[in-house]
Protein backbone atom coordinates (compact mmCIF):
# COMPACT_ATOMS: atom_id res chain seq x y z
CA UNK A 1 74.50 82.58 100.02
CA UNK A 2 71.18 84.58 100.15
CA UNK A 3 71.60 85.37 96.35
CA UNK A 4 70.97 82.29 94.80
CA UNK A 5 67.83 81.26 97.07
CA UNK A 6 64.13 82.17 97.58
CA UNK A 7 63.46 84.05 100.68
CA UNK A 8 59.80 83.75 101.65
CA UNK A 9 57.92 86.30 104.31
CA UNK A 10 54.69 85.33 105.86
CA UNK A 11 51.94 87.69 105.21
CA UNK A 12 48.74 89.03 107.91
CA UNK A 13 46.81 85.68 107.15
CA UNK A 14 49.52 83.33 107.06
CA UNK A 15 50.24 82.80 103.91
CA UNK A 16 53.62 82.59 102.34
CA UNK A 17 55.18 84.28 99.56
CA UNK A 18 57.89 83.88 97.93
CA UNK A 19 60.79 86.29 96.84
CA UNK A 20 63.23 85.66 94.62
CA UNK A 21 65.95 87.86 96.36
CA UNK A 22 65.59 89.22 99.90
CA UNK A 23 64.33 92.89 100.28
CA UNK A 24 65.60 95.47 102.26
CA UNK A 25 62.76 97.09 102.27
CA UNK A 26 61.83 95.11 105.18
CA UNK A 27 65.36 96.23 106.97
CA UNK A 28 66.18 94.03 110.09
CA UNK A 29 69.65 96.40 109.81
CA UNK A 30 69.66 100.74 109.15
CA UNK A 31 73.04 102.74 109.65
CA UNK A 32 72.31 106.06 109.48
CA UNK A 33 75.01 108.64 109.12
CA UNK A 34 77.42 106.75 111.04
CA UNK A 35 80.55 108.11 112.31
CA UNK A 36 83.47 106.60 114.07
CA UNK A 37 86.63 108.97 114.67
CA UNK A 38 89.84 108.13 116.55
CA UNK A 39 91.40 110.98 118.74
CA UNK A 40 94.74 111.83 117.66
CA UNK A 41 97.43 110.58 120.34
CA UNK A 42 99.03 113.63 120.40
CA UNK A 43 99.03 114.76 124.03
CA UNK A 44 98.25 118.82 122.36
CA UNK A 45 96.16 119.18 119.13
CA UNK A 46 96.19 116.77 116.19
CA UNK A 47 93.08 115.83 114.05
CA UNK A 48 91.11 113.03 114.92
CA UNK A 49 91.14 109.60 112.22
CA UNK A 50 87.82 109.80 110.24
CA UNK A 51 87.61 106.14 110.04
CA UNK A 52 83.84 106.10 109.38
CA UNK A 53 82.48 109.23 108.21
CA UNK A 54 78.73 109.75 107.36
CA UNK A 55 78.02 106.03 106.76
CA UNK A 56 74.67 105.51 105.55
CA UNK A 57 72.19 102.09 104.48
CA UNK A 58 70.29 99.19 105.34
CA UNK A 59 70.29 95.37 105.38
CA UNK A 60 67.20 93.78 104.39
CA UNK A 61 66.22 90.26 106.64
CA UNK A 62 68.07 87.38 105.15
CA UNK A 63 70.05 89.39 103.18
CA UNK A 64 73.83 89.68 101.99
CA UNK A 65 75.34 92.89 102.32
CA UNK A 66 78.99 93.13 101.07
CA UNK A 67 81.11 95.92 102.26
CA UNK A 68 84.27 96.66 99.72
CA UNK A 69 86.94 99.48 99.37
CA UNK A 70 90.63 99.14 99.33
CA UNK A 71 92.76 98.69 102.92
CA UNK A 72 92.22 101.29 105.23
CA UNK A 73 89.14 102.36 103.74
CA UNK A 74 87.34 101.10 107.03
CA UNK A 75 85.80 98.58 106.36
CA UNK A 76 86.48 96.68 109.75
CA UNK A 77 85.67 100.11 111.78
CA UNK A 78 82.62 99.62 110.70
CA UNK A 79 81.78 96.12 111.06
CA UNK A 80 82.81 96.88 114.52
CA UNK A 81 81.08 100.01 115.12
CA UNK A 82 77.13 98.21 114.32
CA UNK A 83 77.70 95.71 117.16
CA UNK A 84 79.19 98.62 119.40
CA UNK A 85 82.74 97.12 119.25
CA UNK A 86 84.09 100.61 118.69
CA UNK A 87 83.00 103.76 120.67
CA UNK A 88 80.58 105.63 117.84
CA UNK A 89 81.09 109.79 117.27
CA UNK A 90 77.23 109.98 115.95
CA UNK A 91 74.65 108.55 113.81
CA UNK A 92 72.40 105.59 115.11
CA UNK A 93 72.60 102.01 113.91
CA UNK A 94 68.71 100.45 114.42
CA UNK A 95 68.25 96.28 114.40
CA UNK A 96 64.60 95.61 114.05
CA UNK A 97 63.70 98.88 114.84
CA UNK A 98 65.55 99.10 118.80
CA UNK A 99 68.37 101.87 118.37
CA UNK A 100 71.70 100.16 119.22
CA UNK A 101 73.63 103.07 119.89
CA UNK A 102 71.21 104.72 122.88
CA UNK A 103 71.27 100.70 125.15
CA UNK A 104 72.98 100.60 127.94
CA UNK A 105 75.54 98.23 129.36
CA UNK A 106 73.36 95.15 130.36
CA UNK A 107 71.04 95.73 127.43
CA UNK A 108 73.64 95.61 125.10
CA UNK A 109 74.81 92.84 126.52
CA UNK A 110 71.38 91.26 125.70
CA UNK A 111 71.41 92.41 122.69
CA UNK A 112 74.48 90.73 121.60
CA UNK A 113 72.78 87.61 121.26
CA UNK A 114 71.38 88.31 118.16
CA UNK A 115 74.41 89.81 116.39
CA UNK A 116 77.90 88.64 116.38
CA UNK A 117 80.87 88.78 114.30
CA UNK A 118 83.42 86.25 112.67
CA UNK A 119 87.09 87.67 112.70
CA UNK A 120 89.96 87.65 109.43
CA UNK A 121 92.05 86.29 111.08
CA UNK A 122 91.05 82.65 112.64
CA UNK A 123 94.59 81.86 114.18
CA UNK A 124 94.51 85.28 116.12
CA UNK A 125 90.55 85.50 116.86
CA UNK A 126 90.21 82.58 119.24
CA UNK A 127 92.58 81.89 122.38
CA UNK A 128 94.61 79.26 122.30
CA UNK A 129 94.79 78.56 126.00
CA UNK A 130 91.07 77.00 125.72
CA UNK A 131 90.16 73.85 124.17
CA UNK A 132 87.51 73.96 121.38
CA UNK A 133 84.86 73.01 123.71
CA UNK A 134 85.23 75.55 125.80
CA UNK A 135 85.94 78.12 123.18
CA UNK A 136 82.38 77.61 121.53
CA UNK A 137 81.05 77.35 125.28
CA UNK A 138 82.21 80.94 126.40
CA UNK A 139 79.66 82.70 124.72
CA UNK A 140 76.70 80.30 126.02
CA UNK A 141 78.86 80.79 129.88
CA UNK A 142 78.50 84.48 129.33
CA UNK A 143 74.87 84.79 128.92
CA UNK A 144 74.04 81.99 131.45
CA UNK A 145 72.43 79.80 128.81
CA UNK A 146 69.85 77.16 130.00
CA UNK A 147 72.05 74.27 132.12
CA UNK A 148 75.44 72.66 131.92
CA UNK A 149 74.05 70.27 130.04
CA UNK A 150 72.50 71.58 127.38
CA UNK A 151 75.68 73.88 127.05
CA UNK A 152 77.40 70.63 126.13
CA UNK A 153 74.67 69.30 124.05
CA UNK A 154 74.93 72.75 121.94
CA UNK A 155 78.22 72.60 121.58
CA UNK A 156 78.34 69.09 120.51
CA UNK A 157 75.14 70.10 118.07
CA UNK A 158 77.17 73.11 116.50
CA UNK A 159 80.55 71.16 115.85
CA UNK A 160 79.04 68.69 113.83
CA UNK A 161 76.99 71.42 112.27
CA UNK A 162 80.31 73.12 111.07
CA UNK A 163 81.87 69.96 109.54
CA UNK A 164 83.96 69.01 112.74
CA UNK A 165 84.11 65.70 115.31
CA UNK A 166 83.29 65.58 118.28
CA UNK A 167 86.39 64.22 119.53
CA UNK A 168 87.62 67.83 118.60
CA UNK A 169 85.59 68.85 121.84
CA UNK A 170 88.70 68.51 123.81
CA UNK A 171 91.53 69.91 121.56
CA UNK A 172 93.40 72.86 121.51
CA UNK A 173 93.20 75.36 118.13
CA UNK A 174 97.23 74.40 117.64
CA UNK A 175 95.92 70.82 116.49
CA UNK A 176 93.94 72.49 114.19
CA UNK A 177 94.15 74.08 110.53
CA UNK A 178 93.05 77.52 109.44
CA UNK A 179 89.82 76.37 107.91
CA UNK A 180 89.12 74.02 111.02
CA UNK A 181 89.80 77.11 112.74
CA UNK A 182 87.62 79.26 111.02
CA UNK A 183 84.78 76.60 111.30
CA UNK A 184 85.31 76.70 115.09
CA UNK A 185 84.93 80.78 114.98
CA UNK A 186 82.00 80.14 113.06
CA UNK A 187 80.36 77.98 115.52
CA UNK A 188 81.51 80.08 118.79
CA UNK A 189 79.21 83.24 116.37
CA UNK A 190 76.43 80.64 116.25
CA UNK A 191 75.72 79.69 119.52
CA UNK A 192 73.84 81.94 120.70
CA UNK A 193 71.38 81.60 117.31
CA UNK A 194 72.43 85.28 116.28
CA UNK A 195 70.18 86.70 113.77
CA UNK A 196 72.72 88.88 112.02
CA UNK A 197 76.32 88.15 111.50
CA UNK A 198 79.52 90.57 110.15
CA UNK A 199 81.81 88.13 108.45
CA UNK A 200 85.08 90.49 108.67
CA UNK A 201 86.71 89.02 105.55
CA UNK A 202 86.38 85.27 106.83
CA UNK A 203 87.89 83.37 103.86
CA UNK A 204 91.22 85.52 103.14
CA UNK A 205 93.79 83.68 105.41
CA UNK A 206 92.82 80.82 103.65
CA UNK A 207 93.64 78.78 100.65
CA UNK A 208 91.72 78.76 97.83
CA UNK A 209 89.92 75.27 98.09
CA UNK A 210 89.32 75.87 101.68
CA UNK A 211 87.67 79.26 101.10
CA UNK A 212 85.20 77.47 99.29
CA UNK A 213 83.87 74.99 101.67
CA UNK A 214 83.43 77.62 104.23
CA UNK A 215 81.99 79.76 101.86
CA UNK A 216 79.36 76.83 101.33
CA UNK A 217 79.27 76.05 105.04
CA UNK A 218 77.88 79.66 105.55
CA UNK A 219 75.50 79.20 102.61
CA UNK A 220 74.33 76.34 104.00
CA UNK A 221 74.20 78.00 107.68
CA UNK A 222 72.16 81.13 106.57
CA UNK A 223 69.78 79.25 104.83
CA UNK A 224 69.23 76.67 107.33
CA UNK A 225 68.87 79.37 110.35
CA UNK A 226 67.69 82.71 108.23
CA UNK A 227 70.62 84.63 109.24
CA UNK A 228 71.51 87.62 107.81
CA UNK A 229 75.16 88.51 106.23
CA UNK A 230 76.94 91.36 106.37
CA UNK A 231 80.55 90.38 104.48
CA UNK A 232 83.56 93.08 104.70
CA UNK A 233 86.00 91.26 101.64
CA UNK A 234 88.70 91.97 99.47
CA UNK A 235 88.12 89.56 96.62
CA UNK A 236 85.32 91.11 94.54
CA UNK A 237 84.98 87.95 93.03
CA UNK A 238 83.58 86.15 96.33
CA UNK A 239 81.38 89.59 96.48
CA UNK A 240 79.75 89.00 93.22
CA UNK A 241 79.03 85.48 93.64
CA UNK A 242 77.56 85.74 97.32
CA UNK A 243 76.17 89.34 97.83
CA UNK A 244 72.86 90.90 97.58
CA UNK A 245 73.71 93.61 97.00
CA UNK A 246 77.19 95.41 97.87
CA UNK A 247 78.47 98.91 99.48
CA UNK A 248 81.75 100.15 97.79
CA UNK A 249 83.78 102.28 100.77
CA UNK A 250 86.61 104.85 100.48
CA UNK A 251 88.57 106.95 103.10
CA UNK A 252 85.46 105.92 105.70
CA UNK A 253 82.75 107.18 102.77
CA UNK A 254 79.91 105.21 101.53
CA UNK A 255 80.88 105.55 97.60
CA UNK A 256 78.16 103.68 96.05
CA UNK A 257 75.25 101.00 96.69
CA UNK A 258 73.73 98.89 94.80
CA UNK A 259 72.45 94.97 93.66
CA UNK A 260 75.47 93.24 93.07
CA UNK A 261 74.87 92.15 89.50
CA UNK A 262 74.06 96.01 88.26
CA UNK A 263 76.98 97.60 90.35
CA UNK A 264 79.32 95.15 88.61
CA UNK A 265 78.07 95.35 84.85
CA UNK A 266 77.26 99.33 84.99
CA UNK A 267 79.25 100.72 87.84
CA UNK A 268 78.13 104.28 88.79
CA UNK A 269 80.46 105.91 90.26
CA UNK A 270 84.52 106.91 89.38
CA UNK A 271 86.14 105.19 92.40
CA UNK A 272 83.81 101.93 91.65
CA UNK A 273 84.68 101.97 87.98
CA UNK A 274 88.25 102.40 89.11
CA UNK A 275 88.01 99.41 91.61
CA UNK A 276 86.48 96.96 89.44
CA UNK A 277 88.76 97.60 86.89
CA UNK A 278 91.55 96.35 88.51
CA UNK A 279 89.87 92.96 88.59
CA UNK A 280 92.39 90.42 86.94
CA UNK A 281 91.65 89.21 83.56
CA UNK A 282 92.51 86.08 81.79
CA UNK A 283 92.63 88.09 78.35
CA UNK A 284 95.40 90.27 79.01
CA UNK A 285 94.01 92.38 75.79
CA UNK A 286 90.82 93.82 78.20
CA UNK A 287 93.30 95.26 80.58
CA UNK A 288 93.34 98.12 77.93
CA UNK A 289 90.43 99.70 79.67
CA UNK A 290 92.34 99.40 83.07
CA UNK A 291 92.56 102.33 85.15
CA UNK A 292 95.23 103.06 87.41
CA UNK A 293 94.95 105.68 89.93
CA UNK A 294 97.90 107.82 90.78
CA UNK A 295 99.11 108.55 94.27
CA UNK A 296 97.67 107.26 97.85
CA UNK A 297 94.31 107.50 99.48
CA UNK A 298 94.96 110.97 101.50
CA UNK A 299 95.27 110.90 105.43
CA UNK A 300 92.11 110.22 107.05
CA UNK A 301 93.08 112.40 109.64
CA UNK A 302 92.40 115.67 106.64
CA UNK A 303 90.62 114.08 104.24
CA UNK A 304 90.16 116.47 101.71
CA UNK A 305 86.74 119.28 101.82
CA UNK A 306 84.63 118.19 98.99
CA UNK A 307 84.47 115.00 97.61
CA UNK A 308 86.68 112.31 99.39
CA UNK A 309 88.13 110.35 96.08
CA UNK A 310 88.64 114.27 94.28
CA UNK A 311 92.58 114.18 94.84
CA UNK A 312 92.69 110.64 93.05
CA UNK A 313 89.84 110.73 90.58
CA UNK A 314 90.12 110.33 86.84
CA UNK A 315 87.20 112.19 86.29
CA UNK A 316 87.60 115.11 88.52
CA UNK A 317 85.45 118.25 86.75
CA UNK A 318 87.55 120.81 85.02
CA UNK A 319 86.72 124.26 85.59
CA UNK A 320 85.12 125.66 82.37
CA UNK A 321 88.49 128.10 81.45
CA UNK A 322 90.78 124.90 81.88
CA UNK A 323 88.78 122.73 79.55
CA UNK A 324 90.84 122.88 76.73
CA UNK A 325 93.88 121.55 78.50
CA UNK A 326 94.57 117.92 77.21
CA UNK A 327 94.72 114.79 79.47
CA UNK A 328 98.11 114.77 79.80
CA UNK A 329 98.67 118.49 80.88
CA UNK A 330 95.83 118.35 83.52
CA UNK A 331 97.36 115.31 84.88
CA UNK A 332 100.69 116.95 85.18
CA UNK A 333 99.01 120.20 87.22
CA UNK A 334 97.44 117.07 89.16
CA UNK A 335 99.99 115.60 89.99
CA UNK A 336 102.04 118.83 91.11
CA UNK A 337 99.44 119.90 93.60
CA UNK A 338 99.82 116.47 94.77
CA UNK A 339 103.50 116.89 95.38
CA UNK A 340 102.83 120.64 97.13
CA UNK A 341 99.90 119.02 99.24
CA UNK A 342 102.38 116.23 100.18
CA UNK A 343 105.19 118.24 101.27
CA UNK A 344 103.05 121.06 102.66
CA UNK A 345 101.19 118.13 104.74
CA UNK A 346 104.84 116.44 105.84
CA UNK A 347 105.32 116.47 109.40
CA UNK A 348 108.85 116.78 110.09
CA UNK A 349 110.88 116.85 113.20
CA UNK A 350 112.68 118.95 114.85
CA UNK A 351 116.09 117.60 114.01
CA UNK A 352 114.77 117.81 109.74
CA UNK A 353 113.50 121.37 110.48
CA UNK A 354 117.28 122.69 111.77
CA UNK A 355 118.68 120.82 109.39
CA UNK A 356 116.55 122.28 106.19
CA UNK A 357 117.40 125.58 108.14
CA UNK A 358 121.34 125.26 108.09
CA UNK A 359 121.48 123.90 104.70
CA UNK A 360 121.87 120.27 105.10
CA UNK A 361 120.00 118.32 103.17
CA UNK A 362 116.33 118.03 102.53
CA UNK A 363 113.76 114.62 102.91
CA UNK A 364 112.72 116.18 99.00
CA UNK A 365 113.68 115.72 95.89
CA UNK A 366 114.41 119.60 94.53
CA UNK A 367 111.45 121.48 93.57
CA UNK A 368 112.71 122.22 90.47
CA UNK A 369 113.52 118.79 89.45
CA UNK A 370 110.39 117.72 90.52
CA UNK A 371 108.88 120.79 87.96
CA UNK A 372 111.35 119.28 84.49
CA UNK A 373 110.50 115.83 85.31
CA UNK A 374 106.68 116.73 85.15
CA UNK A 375 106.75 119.73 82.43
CA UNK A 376 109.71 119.50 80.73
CA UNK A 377 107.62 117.93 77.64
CA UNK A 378 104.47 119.84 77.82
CA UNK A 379 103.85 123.54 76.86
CA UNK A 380 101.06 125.30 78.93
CA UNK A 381 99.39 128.48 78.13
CA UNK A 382 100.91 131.69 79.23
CA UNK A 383 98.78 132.64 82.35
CA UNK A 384 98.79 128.53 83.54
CA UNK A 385 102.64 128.56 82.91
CA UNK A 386 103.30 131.72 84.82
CA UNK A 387 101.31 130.45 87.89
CA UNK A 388 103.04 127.12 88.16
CA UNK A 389 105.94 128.87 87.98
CA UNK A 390 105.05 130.92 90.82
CA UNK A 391 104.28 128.02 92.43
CA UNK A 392 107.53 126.61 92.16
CA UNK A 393 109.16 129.60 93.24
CA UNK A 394 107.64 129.70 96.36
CA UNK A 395 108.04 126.41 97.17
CA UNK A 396 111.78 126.57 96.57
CA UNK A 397 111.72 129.55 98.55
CA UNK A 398 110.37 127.76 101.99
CA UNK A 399 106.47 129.11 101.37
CA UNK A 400 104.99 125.69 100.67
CA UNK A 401 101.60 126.60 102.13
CA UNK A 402 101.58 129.82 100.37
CA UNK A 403 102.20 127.63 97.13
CA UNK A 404 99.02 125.59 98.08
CA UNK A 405 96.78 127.77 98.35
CA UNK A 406 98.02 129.77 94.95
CA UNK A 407 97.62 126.12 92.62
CA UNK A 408 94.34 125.77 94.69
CA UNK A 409 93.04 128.73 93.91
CA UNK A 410 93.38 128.22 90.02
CA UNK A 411 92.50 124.71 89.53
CA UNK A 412 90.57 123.65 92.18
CA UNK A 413 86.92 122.95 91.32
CA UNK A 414 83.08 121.97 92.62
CA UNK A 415 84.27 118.47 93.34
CA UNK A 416 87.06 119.81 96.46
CA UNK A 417 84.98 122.83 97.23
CA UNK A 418 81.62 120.35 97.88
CA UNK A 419 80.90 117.41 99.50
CA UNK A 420 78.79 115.27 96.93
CA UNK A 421 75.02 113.38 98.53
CA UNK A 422 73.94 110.03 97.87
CA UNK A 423 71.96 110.35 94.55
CA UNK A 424 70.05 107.94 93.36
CA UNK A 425 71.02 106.62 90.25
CA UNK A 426 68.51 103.74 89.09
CA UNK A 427 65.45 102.55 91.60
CA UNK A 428 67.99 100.68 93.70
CA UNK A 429 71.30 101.83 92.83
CA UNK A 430 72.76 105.32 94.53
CA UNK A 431 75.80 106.93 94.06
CA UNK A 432 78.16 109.31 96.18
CA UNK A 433 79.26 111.87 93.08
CA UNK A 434 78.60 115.35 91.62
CA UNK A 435 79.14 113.95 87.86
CA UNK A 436 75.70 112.66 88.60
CA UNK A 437 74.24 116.43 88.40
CA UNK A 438 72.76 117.33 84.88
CA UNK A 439 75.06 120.39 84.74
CA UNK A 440 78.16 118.06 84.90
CA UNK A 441 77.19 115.23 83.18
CA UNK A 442 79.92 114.68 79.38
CA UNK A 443 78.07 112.13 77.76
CA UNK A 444 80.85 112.59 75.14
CA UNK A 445 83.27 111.56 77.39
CA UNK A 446 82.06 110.27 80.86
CA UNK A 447 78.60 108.33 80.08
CA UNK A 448 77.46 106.48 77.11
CA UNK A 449 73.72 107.25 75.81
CA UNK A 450 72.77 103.73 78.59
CA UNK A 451 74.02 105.70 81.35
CA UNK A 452 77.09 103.57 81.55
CA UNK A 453 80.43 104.91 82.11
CA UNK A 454 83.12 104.99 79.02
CA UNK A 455 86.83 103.99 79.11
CA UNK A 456 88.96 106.98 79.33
């Protein structure tokens, strides 16, 4: 897309010049602190969902912004959320300088014209009750475009512009593949000659050869019509190939930003050196350097205080007394808390609570098991030993919280007790992380003398 071709701006005396990238510091797009939370459906208490939490950049004109994180991240929410799709919590979302989130019902519907979106899934996104015509149409129907007429010219105009006939005018989507599908989706996002556009992964239901032609169709389409590209996708490598520059999400938090090429060769932050690791290599000998994250992203209805990624992260800060615990004891304290945050998080019923109560049977494997299978091989320290113990004592004992709070106590550190800011880590690349702090910083171990993160 944008990344491989000149953008050009006209200046005060009408000259132009040319760019070899586009800029965002001319934004056309600027999320600030965006959240999006869903109320628990609970009729008493329950958290809400933090799908979006604190979302912050911008999208330069002509630009192509990829948004990528692992499912459930939210990703989609907030696609959705820009173009008002979703009911926003707070933050504003500005395009070309009008604030979105303060318009009212007609003038959003005004606004709409000049940003629309172009669904996953192309066999569920359009209806099949309506011919193509008339699918493509709707949108010109809606906002009382010109006449009849030219409705019908413009439709005609934008299905040969996506590659289809225009005996297809009359068919239904059934006739139709996914990529002619996904061409007619396209074209129904065109029609009103949108200047932005959130492709919501728009190649993944397809096959391989047909995700690139439609790939190249929207190449083609933002060049020809200097749209700009926001792209929510799974497969990195369509990121790198098409993005600007790219947004790396987890549990509804803006991880890291940056141009694509730098994110991808010198990665800044823990979760994006963990994602892009787990990029498939034909040499099977550079998966040595692959790291694999243990457990689940945590609820996003209690995400956890400080930093978002800190119950997952490979590179979690040690306090100071704890430093001289090797990799493999820390990560079996790690992954015990995880087990007592687990259970201690469990929602059971009230048929598993009488039953835990009279002695028949439990959802959990034995605490104690749980404790051999994880320590039976390592040797701790005296004072570390005793308090796991404890631990495990208290959890067999029905005190699970009380267990929670006593491993927290001793091992938590800076990166669950504070949320980490956007730091700036090169001119244009910013990252979400408190290794980034001089005080934290192991160039030993964590950063090479470039700046560039190490293998563990």
């Amino acid at each position: 897309m944008s990344k491989n071709t000149a953008n050009s701006t006209t200046g005060a005396d009408g000259d132009e010049t040319a760019n070899a990238t586009p800029s965002h510091a001319n934004p056309l797009v600027t999320v600030d602190e965006l959240r999006t939370y869903y109320e628990s459906e609970k009729l008493l208490g329950g958290k809400p969902v933090k799908a979006v939490d604190g979302v912050s950049f911008e999208i330069g004109r002509g630009e192509t912004f990829g948004i990528v994180g692992e499912s459930g991240c939210g990703k989609t929410t907030l696609g959705r959320s820009i173009l008002r799709l979703e009911d926003i919590e707070d933050g504003t979302v500005t395009f070309d300088g009008t604030d979105v989130t303060s318009l009212g019902r007609r003038e959003l519907k005004e606004w709409r014209r000049d940003a629309q979106m172009v669904y996953q899934n192309p066999t569920s996104s359009i209806n099949d009750r309506m011919t193509v015509g008339e699918i493509i149409r709707e949108p010109l129907e809606v906002h009382n475009w010109k006449t009849a007429s030219q409705r019908r010219d413009r439709v005609w105009e934008l299905l040969d512009r996506v590659g289809l006939r225009s005996e297809h005018y009359h068919r239904y989507p059934h006739q139709f593949s996914g990529g002619q599908r996904q061409r007619v989706g396209i074209a129904r996002a065109l029609a009103l000659e949108p200047e932005f556009i959130v492709l919501d992964e728009p190649v993944s239901a397809l096959d391989v050869s047909v995700q690139a032609k439609i790939l190249n169709l929207l190449s083609e389409l933002q060049e020809e019509f200097g749209l700009t590209y926001m792209l929510i996708a799974h497969d990195l490598s369509v990121v790198r190939h098409i993005c600007d520059r790219v947004g790396v999400m987890y549990l509804g938090t803006l991880m890291e930003v940056g141009p694509t090429e730098q994110l991808f060769e010198s990665p800044s932050n823990p979760y994006t050196r963990s994602l892009l690791s787990a990029i498939p290599q034909p040499d099977p000998s550079v998966g040595a350097d692959r790291i694999t994250l243990r457990g689940t992203p945590p609820n996003p209805r209690d995400p956890p205080t400080g930093c978002v990624f800190s119950t997952r992260c490979p590179f979690k800060i040690r306090q100071p007394e704890h430093e001289q615990l090797t990799d493999d004891q820390w990560a079996g304290i790690e992954e015990f808390r995880r087990v007592i945050r687990e259970r201690d998080q469990a929602r059971t019923t009230v048929v598993q609570r009488a039953k835990g109560q009279l002695g028949l049977g439990s959802r959990f494997t034995p605490i104690r098991e749980v404790t051999n299978e994880l320590f039976g091989s390592l040797s701790y320290p005296d004072a570390i030993k005793e308090t796991l113990d404890r631990a495990t004592e208290l959890v067999a004992g029905g005190n699970v919280t009380e267990a929670r709070d006593l491993l927290d106590e001793e091992f938590s550190t800076v990166c669950e007790h504070d949320t980490p800011c956007q730091q700036g880590v090169t001119d244009e690349q910013s990252s979400r992380c408190h290794r980034h702090s001089q005080e934290y910083q192991e160039p030993g171990e964590y950063l090479s003398d470039s700046g560039e993160y190490l293998p563990e």
